[in-house]
C-alpha atoms as a PDB file:
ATOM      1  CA  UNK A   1     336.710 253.076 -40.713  1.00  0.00           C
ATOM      2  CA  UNK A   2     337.891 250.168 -42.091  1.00  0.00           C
ATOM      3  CA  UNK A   3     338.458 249.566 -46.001  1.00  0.00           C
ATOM      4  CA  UNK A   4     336.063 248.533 -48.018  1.00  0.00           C
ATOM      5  CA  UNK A   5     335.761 244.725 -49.558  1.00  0.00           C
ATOM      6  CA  UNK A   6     337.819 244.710 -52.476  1.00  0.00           C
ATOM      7  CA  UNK A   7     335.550 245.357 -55.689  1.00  0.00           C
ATOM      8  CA  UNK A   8     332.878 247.650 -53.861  1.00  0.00           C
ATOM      9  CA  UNK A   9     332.564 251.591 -55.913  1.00  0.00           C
ATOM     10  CA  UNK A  10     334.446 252.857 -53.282  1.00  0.00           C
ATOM     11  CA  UNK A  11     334.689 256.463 -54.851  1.00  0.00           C
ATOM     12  CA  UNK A  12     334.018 258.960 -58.262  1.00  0.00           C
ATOM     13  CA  UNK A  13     335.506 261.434 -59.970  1.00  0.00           C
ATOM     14  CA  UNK A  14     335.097 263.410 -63.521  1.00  0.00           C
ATOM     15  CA  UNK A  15     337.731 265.637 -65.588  1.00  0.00           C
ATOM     16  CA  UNK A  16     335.563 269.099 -66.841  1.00  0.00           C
ATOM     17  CA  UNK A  17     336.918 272.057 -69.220  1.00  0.00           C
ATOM     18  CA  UNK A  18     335.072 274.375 -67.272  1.00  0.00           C
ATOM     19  CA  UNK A  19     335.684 273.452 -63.861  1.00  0.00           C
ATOM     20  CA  UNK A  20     333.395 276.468 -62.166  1.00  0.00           C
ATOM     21  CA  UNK A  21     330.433 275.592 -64.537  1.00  0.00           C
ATOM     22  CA  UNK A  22     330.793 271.899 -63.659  1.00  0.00           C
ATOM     23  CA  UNK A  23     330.598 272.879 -59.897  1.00  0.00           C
ATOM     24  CA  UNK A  24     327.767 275.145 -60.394  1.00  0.00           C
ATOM     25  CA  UNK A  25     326.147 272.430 -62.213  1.00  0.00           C
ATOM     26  CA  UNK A  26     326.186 269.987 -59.567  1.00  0.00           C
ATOM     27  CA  UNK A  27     325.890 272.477 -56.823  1.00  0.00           C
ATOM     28  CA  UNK A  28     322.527 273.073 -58.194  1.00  0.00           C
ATOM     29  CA  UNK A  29     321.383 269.825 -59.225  1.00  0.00           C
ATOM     30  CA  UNK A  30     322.842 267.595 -56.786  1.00  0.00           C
ATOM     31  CA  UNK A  31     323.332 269.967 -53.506  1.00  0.00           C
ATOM     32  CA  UNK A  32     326.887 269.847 -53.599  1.00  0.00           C
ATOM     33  CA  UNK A  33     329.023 272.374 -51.838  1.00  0.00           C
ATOM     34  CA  UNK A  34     333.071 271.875 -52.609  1.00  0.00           C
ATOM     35  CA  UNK A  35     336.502 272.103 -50.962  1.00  0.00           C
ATOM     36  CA  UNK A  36     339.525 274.010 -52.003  1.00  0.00           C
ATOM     37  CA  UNK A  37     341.170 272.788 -54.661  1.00  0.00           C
ATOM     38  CA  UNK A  38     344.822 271.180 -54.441  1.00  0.00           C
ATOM     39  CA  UNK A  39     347.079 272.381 -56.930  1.00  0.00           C
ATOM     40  CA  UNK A  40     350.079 270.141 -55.735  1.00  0.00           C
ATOM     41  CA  UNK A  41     347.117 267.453 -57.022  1.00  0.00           C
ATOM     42  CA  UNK A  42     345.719 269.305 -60.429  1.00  0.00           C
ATOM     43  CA  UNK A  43     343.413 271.542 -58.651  1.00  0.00           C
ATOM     44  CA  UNK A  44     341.719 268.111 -57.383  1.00  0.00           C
ATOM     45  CA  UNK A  45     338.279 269.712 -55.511  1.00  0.00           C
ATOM     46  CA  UNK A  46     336.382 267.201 -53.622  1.00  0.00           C
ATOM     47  CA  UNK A  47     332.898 267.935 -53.863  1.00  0.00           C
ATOM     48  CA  UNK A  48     330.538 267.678 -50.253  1.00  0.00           C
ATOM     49  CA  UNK A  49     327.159 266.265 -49.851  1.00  0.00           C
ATOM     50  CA  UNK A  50     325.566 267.448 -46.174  1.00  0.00           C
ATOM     51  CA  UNK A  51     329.204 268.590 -45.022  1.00  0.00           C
ATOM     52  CA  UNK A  52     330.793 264.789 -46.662  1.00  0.00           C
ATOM     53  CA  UNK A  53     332.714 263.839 -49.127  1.00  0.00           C
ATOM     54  CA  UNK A  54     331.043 262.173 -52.244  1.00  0.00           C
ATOM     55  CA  UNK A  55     333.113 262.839 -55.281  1.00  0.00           C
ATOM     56  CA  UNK A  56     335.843 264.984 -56.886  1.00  0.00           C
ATOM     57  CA  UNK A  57     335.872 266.840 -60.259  1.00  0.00           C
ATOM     58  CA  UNK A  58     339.586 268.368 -61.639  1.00  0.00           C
ATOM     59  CA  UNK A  59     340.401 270.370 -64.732  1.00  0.00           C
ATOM     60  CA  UNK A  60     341.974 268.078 -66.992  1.00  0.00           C
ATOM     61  CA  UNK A  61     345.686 268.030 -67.697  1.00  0.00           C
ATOM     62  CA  UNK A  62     347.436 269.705 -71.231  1.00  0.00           C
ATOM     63  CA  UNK A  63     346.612 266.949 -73.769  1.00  0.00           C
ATOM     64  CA  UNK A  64     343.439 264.846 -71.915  1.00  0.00           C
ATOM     65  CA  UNK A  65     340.714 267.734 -73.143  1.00  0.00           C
ATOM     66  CA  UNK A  66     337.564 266.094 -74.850  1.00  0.00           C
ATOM     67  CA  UNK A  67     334.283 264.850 -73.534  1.00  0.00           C
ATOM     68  CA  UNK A  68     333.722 264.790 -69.506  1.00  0.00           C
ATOM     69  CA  UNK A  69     332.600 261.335 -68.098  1.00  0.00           C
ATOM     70  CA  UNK A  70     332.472 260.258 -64.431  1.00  0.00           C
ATOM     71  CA  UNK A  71     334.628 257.950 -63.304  1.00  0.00           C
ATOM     72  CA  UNK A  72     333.873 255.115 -61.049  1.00  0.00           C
ATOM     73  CA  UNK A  73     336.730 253.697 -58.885  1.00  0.00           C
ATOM     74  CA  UNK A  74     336.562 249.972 -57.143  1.00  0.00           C
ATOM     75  CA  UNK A  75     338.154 249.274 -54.064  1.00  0.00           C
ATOM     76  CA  UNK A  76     341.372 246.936 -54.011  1.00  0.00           C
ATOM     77  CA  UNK A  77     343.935 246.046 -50.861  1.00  0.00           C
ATOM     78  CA  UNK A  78     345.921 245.706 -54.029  1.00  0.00           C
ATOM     79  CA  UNK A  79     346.392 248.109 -56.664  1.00  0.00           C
ATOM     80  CA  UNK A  80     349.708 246.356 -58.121  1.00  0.00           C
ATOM     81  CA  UNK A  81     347.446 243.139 -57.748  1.00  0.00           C
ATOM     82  CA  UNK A  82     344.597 243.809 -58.851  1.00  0.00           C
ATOM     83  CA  UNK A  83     346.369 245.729 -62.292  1.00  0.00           C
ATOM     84  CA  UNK A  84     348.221 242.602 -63.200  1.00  0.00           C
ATOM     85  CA  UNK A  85     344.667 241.048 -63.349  1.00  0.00           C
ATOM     86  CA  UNK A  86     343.229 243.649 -65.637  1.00  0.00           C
ATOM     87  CA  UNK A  87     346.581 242.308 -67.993  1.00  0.00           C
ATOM     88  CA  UNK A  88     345.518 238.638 -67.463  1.00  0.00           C
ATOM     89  CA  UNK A  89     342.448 239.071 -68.484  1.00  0.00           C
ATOM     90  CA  UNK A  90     342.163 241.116 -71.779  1.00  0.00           C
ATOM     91  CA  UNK A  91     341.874 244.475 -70.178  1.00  0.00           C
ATOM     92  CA  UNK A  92     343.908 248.202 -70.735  1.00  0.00           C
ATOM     93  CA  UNK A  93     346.018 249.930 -68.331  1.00  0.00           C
ATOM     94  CA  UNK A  94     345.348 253.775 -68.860  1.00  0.00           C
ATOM     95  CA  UNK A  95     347.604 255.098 -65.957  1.00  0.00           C
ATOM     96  CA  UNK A  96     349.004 253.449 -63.180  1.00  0.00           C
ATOM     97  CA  UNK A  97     349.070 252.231 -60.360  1.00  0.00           C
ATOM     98  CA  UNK A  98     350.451 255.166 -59.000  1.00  0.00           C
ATOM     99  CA  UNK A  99     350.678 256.312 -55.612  1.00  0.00           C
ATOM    100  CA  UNK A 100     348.900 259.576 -54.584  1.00  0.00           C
ATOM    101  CA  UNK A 101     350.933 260.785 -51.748  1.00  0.00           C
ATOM    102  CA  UNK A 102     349.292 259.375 -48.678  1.00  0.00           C
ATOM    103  CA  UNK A 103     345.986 259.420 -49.799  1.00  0.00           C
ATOM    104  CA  UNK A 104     345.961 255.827 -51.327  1.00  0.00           C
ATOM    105  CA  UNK A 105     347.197 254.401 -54.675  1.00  0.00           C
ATOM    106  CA  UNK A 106     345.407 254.552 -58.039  1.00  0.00           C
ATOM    107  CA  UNK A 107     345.303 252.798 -61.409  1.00  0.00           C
ATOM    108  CA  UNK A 108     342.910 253.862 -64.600  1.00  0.00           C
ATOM    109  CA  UNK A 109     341.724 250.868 -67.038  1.00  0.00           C
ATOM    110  CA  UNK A 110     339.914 249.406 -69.171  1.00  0.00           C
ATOM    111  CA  UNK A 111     337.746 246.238 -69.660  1.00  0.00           C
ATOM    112  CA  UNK A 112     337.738 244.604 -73.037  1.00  0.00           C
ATOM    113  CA  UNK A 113     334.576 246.131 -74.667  1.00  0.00           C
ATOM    114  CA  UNK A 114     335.903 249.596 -73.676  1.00  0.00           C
ATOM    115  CA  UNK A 115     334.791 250.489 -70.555  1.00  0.00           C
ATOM    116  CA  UNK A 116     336.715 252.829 -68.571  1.00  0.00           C
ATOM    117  CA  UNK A 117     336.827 252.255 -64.554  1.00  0.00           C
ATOM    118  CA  UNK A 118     339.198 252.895 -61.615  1.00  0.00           C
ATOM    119  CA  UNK A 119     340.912 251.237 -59.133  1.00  0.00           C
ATOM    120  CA  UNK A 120     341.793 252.910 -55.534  1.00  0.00           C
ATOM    121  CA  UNK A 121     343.258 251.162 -53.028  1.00  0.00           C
ATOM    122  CA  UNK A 122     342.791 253.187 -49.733  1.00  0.00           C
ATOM    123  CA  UNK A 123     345.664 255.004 -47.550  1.00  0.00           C
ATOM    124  CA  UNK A 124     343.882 257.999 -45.792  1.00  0.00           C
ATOM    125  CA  UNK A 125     341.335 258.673 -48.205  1.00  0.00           C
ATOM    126  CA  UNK A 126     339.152 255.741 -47.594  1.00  0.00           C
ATOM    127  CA  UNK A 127     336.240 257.050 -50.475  1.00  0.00           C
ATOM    128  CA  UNK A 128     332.623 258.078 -50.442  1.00  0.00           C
ATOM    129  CA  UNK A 129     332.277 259.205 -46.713  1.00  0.00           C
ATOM    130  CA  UNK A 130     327.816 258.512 -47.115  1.00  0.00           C
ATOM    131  CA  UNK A 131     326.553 257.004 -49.698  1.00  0.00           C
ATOM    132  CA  UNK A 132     322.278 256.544 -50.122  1.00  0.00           C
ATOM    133  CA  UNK A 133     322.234 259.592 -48.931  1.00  0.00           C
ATOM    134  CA  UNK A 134     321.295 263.394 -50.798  1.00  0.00           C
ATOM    135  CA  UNK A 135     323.710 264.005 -53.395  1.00  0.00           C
ATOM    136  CA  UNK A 136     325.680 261.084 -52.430  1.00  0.00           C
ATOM    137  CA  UNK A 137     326.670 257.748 -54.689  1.00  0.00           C
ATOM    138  CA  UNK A 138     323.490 255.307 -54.384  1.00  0.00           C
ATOM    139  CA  UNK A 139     324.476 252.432 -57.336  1.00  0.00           C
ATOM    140  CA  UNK A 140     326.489 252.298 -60.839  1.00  0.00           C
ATOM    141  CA  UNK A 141     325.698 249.846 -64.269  1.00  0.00           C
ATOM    142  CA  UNK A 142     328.436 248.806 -66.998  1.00  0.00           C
ATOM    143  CA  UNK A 143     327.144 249.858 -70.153  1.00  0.00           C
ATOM    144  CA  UNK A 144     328.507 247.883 -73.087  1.00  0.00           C
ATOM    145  CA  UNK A 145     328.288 247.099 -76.120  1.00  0.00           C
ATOM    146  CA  UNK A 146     330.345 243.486 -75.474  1.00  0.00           C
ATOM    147  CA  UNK A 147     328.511 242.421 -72.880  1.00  0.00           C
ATOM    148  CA  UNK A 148     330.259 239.062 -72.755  1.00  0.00           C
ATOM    149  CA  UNK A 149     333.330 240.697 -72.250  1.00  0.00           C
ATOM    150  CA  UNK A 150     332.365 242.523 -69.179  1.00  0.00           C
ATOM    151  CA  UNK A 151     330.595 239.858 -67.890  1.00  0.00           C
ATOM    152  CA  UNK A 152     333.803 237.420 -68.069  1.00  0.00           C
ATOM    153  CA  UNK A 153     336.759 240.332 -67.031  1.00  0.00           C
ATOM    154  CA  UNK A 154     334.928 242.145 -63.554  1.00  0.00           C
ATOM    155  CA  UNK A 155     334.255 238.404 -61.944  1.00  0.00           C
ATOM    156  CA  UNK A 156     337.528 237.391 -63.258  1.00  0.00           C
ATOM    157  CA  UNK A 157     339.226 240.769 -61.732  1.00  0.00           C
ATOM    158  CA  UNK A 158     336.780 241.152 -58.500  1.00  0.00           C
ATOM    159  CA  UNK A 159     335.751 237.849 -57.701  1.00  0.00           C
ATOM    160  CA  UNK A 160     332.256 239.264 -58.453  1.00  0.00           C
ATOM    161  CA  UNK A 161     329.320 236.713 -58.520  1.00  0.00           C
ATOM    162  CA  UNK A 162     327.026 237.064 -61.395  1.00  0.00           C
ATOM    163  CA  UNK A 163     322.775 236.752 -61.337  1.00  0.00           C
ATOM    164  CA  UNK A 164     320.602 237.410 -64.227  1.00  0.00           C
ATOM    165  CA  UNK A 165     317.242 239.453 -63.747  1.00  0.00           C
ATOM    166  CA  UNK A 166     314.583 237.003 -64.996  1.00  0.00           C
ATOM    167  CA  UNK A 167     311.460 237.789 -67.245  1.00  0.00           C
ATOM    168  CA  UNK A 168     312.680 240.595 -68.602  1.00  0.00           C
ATOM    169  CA  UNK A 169     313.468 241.356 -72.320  1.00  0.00           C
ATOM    170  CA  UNK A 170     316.941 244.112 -71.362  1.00  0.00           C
ATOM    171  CA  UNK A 171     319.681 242.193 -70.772  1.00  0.00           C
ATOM    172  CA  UNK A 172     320.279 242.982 -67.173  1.00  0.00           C
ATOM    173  CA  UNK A 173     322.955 241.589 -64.416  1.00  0.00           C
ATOM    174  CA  UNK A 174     324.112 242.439 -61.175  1.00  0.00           C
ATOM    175  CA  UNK A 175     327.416 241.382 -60.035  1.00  0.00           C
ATOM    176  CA  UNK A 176     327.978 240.511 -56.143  1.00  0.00           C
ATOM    177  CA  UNK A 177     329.963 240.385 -53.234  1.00  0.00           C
ATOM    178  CA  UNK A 178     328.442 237.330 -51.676  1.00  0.00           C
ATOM    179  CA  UNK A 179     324.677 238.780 -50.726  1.00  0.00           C
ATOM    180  CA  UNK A 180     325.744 242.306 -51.687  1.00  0.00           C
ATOM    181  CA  UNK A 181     324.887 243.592 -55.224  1.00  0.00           C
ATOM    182  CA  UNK A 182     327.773 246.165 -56.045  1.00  0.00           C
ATOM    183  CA  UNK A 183     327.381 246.486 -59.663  1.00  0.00           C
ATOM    184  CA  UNK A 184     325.094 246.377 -62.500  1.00  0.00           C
ATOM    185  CA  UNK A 185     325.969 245.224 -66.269  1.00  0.00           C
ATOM    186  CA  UNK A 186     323.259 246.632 -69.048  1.00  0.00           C
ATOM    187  CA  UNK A 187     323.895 245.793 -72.420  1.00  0.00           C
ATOM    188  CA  UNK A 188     324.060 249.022 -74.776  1.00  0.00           C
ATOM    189  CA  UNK A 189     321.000 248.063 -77.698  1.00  0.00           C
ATOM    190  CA  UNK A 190     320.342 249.974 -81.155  1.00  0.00           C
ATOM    191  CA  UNK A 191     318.968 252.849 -79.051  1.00  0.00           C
ATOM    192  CA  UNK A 192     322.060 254.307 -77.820  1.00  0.00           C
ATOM    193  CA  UNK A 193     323.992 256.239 -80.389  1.00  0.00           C
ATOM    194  CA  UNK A 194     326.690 254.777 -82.415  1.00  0.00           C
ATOM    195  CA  UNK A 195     329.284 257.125 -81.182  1.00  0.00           C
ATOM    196  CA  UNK A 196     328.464 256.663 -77.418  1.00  0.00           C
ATOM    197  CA  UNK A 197     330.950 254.655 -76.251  1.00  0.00           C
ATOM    198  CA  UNK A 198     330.904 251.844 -73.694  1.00  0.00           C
ATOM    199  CA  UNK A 199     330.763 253.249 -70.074  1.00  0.00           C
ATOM    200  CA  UNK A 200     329.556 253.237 -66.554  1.00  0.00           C
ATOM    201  CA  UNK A 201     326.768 255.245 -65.038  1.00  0.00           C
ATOM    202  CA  UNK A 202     326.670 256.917 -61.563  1.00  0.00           C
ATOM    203  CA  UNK A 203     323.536 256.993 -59.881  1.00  0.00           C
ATOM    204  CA  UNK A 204     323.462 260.258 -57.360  1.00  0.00           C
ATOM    205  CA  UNK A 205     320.648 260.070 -54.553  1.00  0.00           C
ATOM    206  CA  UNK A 206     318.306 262.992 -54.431  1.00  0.00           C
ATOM    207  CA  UNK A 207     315.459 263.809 -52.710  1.00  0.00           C
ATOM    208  CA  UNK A 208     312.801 264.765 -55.783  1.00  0.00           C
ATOM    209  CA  UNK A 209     313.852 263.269 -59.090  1.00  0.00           C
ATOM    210  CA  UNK A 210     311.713 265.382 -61.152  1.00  0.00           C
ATOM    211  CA  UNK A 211     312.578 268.733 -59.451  1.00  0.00           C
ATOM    212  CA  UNK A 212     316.590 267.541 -59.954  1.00  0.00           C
ATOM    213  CA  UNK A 213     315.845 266.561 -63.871  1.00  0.00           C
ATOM    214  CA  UNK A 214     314.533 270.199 -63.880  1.00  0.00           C
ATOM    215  CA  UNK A 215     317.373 271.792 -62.583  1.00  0.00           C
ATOM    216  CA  UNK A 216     319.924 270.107 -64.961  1.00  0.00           C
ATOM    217  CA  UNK A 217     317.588 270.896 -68.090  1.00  0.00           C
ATOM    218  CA  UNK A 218     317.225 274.538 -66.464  1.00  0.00           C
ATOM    219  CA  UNK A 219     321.298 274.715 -66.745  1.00  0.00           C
ATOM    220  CA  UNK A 220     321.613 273.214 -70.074  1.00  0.00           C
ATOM    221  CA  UNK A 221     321.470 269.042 -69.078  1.00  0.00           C
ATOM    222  CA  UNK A 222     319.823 267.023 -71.602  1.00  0.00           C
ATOM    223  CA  UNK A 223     317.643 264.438 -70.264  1.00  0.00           C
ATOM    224  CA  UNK A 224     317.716 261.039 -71.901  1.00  0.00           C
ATOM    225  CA  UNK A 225     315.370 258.941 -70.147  1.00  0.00           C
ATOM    226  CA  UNK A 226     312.871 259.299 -67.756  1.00  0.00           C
ATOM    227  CA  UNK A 227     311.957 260.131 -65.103  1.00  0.00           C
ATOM    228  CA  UNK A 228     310.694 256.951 -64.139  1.00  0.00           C
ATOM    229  CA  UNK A 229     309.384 254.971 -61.167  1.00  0.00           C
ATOM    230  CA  UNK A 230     310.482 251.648 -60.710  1.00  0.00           C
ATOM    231  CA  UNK A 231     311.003 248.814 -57.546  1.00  0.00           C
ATOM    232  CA  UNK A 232     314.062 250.516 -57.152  1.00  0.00           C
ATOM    233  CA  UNK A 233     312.748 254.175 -56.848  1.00  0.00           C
ATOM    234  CA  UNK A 234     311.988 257.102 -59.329  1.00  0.00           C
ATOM    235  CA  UNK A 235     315.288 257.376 -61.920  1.00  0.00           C
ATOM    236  CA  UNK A 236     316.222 259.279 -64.730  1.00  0.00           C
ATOM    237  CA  UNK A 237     319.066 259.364 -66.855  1.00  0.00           C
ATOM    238  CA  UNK A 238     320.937 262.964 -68.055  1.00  0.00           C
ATOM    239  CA  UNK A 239     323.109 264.214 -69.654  1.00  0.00           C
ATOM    240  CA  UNK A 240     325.090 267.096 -67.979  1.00  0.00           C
ATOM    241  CA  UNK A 241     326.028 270.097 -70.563  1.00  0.00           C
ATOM    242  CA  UNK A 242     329.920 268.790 -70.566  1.00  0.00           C
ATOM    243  CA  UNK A 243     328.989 265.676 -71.903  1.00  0.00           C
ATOM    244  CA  UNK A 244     329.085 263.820 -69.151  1.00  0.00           C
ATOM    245  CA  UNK A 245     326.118 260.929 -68.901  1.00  0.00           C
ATOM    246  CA  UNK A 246     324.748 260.441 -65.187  1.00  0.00           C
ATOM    247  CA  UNK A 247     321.504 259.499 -63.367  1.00  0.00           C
ATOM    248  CA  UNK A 248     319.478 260.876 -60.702  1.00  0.00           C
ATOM    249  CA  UNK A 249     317.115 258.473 -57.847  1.00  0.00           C
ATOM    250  CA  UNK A 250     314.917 258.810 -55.752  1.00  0.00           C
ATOM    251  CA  UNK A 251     314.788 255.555 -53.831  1.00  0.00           C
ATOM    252  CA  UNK A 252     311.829 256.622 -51.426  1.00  0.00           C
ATOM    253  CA  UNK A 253     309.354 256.756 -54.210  1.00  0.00           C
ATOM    254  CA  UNK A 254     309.022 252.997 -55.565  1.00  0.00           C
ATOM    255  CA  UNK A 255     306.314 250.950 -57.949  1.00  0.00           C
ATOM    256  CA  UNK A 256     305.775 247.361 -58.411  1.00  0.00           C
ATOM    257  CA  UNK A 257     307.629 244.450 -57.324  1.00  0.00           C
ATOM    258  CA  UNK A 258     311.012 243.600 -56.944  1.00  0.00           C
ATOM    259  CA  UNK A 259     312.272 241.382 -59.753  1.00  0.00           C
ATOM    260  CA  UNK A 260     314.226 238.008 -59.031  1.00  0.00           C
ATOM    261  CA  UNK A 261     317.545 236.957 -60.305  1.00  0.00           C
ATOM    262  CA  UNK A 262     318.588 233.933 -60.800  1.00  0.00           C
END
């Protein structure tokens, strides 16, 4: 399989407290079935959509407890690269780049207005194995509160192209690879709590949004918004009961028409 274009989501992951809730969360919600866990790795456990690999969740290490949130990793033939970069242009090294035996190599950072992202540049673990798929990764939006931040660091970094959704009153942008939108970029109003930080949030694919919303609020998730149908399909955003903010779609089930951006 060969890599994917530099700046694509490429793969996710998510530190939880309670590691066995967390996977009987998702298990439930999302379908997932998971791997052993690799303690050479920090008891790493890849979790399996349909028998394929769509994301990881790990125990975190002595001194990184506090609130879970999924992390979203973009795709570089560079990690060394591709950190200097993140330097040049305002943003935080967390960790790395590091190499992770033979798997690939891995840096944690951050963009300017706080938002926390990963970079993976592939060796034999080449990242989300399906995507659009049942319980796989469908599409992720940069939520911040800076938005001209983000929107000048992830070109800068990626070589993303930028396009505004017209006629509408959220500020909304995708960035792209060429014809390919990879990313979207919301801007974080008045609504969202002042203590919720800048961040990005996963879309998972499932079948039935509503009967998925139910199953997270059955095991203590918190919905936030939604459900709701849209061009893009029928979405909600949740909270799961670690903290950790997500969103479930179904893109089958669609209403109205697409918007333009320009």
């Amino acid at each position: 399989m060969a890599d994917a274009p530099e700046g694509t989501p490429i793969w996710a992951d998510a530190m939880f407290s309670d590691l066995e809730g967390a996977k009987a969360f998702y298990g439930e919600v999302l379908g997932w079935t998971f791997g052993e866990s690799s303690p050479e790795y920090g008891d790493y456990t890849q979790a399996h959509a349909d028998g394929k690999a769509v994301a990881a969740v790990v125990p975190p290490m002595p001194g990184q407890e506090g609130p879970s949130q999924w992390c979203l990793y973009l795709a570089s033939p560079d990690a060394t690269a591709t950190a200097g970069r993140i330097r040049e242009n305002g943003g935080t090294l967390l960790m790395g780049p590091m190499q992770v035996g033979e798997f690939g190599t891995m840096c944690l950072a951050q963009d300017p207005s706080g938002v926390v992202f990963g970079v993976w540049q592939a060796g034999t673990h080449k990242g989300f194995e399906t995507t659009n798929t049942p319980g796989s990764f469908c599409w992720a939006e940069v939520f911040t509160r800076e938005p001209g931040k983000s929107d000048a660091f992830f070109p800068a970094v990626f070589g993303y192209g930028v396009k505004t959704m017209a006629h509408q009153e959220a500020d909304f942008k995708v960035f792209d690879l060429g014809r390919d939108p990879v990313l979207g970029r919301m801007e974080m109003t008045d609504e969202f709590p002042p203590e919720v930080p800048s961040y990005v949030q996963v879309y998972w694919t499932v079948a039935d949004c509503d009967a998925a919303v139910a199953s997270a609020q059955k095991l203590g998730g918190r919905l936030v918004f939604g459900p709701m149908t849209t061009p893009f399909g029928r979405f909600a955003a949740v909270v799961d009961p670690q903290g950790a903010p997500f969103a479930v779609i179904d893109t089958t089930t669609t209403e109205g028409e697409m918007p333009t951006f320009t």
